[in-house]
Structures are given as C-alpha cells and as structure tokens.
Protein backbone atom coordinates (compact mmCIF):
# COMPACT_ATOMS: atom_id res chain seq x y z
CA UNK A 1 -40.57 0.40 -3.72
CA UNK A 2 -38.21 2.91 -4.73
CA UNK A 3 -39.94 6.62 -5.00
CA UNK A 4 -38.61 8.25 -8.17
CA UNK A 5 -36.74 11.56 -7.61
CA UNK A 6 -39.42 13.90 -9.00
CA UNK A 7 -42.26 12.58 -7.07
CA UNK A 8 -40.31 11.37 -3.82
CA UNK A 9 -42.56 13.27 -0.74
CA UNK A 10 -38.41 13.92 0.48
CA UNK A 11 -34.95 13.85 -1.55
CA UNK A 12 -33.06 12.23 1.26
CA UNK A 13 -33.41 9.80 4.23
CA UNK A 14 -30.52 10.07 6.81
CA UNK A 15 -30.59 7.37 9.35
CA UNK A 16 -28.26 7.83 12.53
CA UNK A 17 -27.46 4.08 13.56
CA UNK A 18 -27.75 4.64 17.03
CA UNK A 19 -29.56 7.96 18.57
CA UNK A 20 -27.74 6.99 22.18
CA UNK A 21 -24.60 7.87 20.44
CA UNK A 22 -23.81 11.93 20.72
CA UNK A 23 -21.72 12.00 17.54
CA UNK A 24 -24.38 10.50 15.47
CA UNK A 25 -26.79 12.22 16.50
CA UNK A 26 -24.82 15.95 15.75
CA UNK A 27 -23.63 14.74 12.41
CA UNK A 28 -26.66 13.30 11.37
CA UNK A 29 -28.33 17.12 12.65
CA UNK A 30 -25.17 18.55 10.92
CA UNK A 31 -25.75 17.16 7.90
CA UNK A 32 -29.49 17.80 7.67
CA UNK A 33 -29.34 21.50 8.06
CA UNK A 34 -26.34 21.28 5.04
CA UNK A 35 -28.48 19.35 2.87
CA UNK A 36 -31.57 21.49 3.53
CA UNK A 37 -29.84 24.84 2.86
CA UNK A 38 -28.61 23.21 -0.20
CA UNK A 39 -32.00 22.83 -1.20
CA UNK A 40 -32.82 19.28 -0.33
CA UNK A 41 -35.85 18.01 2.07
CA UNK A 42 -34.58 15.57 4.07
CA UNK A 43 -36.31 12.88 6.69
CA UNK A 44 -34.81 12.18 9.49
CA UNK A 45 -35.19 8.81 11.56
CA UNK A 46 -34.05 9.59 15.02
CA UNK A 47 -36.34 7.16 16.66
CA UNK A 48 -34.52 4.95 19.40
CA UNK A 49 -35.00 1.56 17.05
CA UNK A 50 -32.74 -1.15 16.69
CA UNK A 51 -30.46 -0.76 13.40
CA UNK A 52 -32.09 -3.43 11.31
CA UNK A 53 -35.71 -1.55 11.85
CA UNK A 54 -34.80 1.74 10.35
CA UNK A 55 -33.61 -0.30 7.64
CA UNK A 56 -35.77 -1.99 7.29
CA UNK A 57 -37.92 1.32 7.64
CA UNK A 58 -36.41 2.99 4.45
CA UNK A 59 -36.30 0.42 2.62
CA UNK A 60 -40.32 0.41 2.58
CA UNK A 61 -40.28 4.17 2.59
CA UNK A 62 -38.14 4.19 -0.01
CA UNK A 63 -36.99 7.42 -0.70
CA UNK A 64 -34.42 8.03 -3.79
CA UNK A 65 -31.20 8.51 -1.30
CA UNK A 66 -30.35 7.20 1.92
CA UNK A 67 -27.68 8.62 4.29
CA UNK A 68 -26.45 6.42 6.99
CA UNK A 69 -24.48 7.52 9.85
CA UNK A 70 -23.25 5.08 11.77
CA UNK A 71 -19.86 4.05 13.74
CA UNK A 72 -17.50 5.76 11.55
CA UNK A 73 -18.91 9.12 12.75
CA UNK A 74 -16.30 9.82 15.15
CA UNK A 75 -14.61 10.33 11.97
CA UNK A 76 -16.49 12.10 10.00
CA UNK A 77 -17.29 9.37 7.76
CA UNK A 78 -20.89 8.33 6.65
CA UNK A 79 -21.93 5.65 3.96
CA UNK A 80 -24.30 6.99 1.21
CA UNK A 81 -26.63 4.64 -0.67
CA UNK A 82 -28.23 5.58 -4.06
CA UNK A 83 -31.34 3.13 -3.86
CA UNK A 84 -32.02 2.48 -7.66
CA UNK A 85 -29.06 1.17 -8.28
CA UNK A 86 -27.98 -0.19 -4.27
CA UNK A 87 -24.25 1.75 -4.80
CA UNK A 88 -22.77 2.72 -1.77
CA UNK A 89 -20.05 4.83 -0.99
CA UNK A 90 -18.23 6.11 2.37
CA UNK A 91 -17.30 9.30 2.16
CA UNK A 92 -16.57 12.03 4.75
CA UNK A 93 -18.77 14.66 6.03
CA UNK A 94 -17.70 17.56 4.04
CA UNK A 95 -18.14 15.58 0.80
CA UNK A 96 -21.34 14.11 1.34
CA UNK A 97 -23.19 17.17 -0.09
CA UNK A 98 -21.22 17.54 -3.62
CA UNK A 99 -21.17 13.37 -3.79
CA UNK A 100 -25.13 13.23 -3.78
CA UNK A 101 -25.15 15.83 -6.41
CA UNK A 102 -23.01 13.78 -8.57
CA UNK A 103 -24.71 10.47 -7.53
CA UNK A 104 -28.14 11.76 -8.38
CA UNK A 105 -27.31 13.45 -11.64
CA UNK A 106 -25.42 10.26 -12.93
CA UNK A 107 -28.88 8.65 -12.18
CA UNK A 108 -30.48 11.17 -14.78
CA UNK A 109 -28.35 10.26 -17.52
C-alpha cells in the first residue's frame, strides 16, 4: 500500500541503514530537522533492525517518500525513493530538500 500524499499520517520516511553507524545517524537527524522546518512531518526509523526489516517496514507503512541513508553518508550522499512510481535518485545532502519538492510536484501533474 502506498498512502497518497494528502492523506499520508507523515510526508516522509527516512530510514538510517545502520543506527551503530555515527554518520547515519547525524545525517539522518540532520536531515529530519531540514525537512521539518521546511514544513514536512517526517518518521523516523532509528530502531537497531537489520536493513531488510526497515524495508521491509516502509514498504507496509507506506508512506509517499522514503529517504534512505545508508553507506554513502560519509559523503553526504543519500538515495531518495518516490514510492508511486519506485524512482530513485542519489543525491547529496544539501539537495535532498529542493529534489523532494520537485519529485513530489512532478507526481501532481
């Protein structure tokens, strides 16, 4: 089930691969307080689960945009995931906030 935008009970999902991992877990907190003062509610799965369970998580949850942050984040680099349509893009940290904008108003039109 995918939740559609204007009912979803939150606008993004960011999932931090592995909360052991220090820089995953600040720019997956980094992130969330950007998105939020941006306007966005955002969940957050920082539970200590293998990667294939969050996934497997949000996919059932199945919130409009999911927001991965995984091995890249060293370098700033996260993979976004519009679920209607299953396109993903990397794209670095500073982008992420103006690349869901676009991604989710391409999914109006």
């Amino acid at each position: 089930m995918i939740w559609p935008k204007n009912i979803a009970p939150f606008d993004i999902h960011v999932v931090p691969i592995n909360a052991k991992k220090q820089e995953q877990v600040e720019l997956a907190e980094a992130l969330t307080q950007n998105l939020e003062a941006a306007g966005y509610s955002v969940l957050v799965d920082d539970r200590q689960e293998r990667p294939g369970v969050k996934f497997a998580d949000s996919d059932l949850i199945g919130l409009p945009v999911r927001v991965t942050v995984g091995k890249k984040a060293s370098e700033g680099i996260v993979e976004i995931k519009l679920r209607k349509t299953g396109e993903t893009i990397e794209v670095m940290q500073d982008e992420v906030l103006n690349s869901i904008q676009i991604l989710l108003q391409n999914q109006e039109d």
